[in-house]
Structures are given as structure tokens and as C-alpha cells.
C-alpha atoms as a PDB file:
ATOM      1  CA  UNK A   1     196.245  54.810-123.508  1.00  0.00           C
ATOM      2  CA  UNK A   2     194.147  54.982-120.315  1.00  0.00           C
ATOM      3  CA  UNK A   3     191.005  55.951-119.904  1.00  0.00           C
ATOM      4  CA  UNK A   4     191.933  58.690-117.251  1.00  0.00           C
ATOM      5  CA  UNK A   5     194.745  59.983-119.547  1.00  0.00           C
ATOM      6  CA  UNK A   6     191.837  59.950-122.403  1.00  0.00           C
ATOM      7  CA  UNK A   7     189.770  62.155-120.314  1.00  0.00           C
ATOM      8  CA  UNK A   8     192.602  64.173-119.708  1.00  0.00           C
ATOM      9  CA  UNK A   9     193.300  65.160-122.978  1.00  0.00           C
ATOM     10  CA  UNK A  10     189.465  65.607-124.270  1.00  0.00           C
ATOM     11  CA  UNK A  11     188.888  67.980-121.438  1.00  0.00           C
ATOM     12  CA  UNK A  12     191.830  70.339-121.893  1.00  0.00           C
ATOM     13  CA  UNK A  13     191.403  70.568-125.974  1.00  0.00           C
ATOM     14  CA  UNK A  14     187.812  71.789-124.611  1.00  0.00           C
ATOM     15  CA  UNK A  15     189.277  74.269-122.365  1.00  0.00           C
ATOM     16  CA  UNK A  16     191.512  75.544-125.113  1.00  0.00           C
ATOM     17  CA  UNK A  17     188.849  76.078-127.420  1.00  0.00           C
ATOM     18  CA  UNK A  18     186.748  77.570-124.477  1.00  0.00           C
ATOM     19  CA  UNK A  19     189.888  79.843-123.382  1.00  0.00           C
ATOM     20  CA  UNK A  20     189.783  78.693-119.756  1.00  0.00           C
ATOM     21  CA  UNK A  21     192.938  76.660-119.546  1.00  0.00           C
ATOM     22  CA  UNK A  22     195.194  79.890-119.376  1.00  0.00           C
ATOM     23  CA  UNK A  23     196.953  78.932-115.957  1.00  0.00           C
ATOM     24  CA  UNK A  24     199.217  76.210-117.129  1.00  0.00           C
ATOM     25  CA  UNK A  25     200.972  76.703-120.216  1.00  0.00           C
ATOM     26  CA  UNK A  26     200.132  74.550-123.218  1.00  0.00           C
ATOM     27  CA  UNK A  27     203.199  73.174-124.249  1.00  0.00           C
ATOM     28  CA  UNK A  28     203.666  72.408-120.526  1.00  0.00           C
ATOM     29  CA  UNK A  29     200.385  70.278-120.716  1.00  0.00           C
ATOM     30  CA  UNK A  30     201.271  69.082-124.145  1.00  0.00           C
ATOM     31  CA  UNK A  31     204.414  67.808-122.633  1.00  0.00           C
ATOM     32  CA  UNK A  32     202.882  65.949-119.415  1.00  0.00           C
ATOM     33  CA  UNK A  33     200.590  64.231-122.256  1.00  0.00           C
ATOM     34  CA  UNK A  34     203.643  63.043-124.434  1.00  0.00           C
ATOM     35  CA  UNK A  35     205.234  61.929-121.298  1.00  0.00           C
ATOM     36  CA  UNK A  36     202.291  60.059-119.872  1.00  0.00           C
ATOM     37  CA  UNK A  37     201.950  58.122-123.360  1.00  0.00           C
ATOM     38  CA  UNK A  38     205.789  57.396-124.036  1.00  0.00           C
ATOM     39  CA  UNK A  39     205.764  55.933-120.128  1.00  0.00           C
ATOM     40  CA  UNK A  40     202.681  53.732-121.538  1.00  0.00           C
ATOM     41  CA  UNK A  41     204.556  52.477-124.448  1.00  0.00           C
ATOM     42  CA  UNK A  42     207.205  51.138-121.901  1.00  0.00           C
ATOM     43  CA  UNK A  43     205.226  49.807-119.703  1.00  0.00           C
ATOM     44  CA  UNK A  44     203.856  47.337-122.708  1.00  0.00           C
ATOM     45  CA  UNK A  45     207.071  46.903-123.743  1.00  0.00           C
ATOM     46  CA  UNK A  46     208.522  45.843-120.146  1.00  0.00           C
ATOM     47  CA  UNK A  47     205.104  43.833-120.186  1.00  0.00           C
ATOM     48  CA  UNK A  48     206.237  41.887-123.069  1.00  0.00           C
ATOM     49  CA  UNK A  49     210.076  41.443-122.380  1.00  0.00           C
ATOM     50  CA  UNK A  50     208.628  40.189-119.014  1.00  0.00           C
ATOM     51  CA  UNK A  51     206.424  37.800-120.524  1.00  0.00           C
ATOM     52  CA  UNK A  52     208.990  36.502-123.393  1.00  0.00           C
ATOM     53  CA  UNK A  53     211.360  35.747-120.317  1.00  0.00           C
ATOM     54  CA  UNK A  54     208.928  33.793-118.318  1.00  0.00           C
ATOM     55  CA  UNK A  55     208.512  31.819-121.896  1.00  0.00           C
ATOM     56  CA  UNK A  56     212.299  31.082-121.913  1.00  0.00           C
ATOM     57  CA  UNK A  57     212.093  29.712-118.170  1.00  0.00           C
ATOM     58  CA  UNK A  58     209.889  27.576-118.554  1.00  0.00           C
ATOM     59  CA  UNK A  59     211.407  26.563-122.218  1.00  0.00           C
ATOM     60  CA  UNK A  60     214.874  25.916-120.137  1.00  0.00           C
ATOM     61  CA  UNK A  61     212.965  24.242-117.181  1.00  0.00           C
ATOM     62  CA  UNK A  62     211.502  21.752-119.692  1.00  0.00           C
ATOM     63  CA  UNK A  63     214.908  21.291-121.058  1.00  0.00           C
ATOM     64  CA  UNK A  64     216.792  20.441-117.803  1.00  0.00           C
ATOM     65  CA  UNK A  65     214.001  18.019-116.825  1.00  0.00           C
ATOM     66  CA  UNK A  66     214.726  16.037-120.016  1.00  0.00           C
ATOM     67  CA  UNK A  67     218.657  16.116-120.027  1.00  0.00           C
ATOM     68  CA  UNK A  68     217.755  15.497-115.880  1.00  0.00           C
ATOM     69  CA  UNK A  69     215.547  11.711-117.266  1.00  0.00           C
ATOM     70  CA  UNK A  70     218.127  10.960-119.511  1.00  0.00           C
ATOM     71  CA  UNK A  71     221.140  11.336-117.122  1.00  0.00           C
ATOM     72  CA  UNK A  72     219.456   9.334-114.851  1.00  0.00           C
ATOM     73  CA  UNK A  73     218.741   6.715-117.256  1.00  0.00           C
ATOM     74  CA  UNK A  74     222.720   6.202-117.377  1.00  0.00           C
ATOM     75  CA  UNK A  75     223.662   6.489-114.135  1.00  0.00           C
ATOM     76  CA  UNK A  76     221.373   3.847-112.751  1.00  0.00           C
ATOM     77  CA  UNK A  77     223.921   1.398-112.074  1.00  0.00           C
ATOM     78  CA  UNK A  78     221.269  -1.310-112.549  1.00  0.00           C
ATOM     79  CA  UNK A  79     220.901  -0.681-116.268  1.00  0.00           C
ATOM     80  CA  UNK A  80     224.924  -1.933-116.897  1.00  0.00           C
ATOM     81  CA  UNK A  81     223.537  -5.464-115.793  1.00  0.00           C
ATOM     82  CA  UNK A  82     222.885  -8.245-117.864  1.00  0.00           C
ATOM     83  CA  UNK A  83     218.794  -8.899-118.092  1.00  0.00           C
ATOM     84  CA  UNK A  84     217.841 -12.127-120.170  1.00  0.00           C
ATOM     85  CA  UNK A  85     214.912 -11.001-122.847  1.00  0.00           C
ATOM     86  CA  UNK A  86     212.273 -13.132-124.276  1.00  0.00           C
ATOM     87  CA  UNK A  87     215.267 -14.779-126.322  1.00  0.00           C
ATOM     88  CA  UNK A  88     217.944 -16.590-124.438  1.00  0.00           C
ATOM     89  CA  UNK A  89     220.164 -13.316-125.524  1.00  0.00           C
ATOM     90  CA  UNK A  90     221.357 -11.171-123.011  1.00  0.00           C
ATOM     91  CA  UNK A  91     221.336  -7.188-123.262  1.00  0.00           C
ATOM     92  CA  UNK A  92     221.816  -4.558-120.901  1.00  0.00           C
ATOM     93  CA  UNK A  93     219.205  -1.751-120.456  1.00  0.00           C
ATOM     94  CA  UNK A  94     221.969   0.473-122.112  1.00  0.00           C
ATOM     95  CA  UNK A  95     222.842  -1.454-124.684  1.00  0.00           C
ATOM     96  CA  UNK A  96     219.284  -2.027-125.968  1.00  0.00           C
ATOM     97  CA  UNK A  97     218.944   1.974-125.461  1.00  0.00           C
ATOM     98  CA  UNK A  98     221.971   2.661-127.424  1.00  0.00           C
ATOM     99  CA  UNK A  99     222.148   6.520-126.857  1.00  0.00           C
ATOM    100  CA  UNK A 100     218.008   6.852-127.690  1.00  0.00           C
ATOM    101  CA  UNK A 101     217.139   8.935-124.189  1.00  0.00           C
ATOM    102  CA  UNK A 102     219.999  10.872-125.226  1.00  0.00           C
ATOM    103  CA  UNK A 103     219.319  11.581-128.877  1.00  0.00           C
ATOM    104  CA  UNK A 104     215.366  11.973-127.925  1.00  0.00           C
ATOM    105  CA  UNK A 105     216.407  14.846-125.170  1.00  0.00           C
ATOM    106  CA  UNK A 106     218.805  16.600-127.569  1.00  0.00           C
ATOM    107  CA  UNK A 107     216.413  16.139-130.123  1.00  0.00           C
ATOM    108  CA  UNK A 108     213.657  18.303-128.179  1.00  0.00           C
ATOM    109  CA  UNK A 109     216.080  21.389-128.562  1.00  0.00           C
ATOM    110  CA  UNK A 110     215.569  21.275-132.355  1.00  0.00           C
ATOM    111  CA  UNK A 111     211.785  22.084-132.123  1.00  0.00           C
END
């Protein structure tokens, strides 16, 4: 609750006790102050909807970026070519990957 809204409240129990808040009705007064703190309650609430989306953007942000790396990975034409190792073998980048970039990216989505 705010501190203005606080006031508020303390002052016109005063003047109720003091019998000098006879020009506006009570409940009327009552009603303004269950309004004002039910409109609070929302606000907090949008507050905290807002914020959980903002956590799901940047969770699906992070996501793309990795399936983004990976894709590129395979689609670099380059990495279908033969590259002699340290052995006289030859692999290509994607067979020595076999599907890791992939399974590492999907794997994120677990956590």
C-alpha cells in the first residue's frame, strides 16, 4: 500500500472518531479505499506477469541463438570436406561432430 493511501486512511479513522468527516459518506470513503488497494494488488500482479515474460524472452532468445550456432555449423559447406587429422585418416568436420552441436543445443531445453 502507499504511503499517501496510508495517510489517507489514518486520517479519516481520526475524523470518524472526531465526528468531522460527516460530508462524504463512509461507505463511500470505505469504498474509494477498497478500490485504491484492489488497483494496487494489480498493479503487482501486472508487475510480475511483466517481469515473468521478459524472463521467457530472453529464455527463447538464448534458445534461438543456440539452434542459430548449430544450424550454422551444418550449413557451412566447408565442413562436408575431407580434412586429413593428425592420423593419415580422413574425416569431415561433420562426421567427427556426428550430431553433437545438435544434441548439445537440444539438450539446453532440458535445463
Amino acid at each position: 500500500m502507499t504511503e499517501r493511501l496510508e495517510e489517507i486512511k489514518e486520517i479519516y479513522r481520526w475524523a470518524i472518531e472526531n465526528s468531522i468527516a460527516n460530508r462524504i459518506a463512509d461507505s463511500d470513503i470505505e469504498w474509494l479505499i477498497n478500490r485504491v488497494e484492489e488497483l494496487e494488488k494489480e498493479v503487482e500482479k501486472q508487475k510480475n506477469r511483466k517481469y515473468i515474460k521478459m524472463r521467457q524472452r530472453d529464455d527463447f532468445m538464448k534458445k534461438a541463438q543456440r539452434y542459430k550456432q548449430a544450424l550454422e555449423f551444418y550449413a557451412d559447406k566447408e565442413n562436408y570436406f575431407l580434412k586429413q587429422r593428425m592420423t593419415s585418416s580422413f574425416y569431415t568436420p561433420i562426421e567427427l561432430d556426428k550430431g553433437e552441436k545438435a544434441r548439445q543445443a537440444l539438450e539446453c531445453d532440458d535445463d
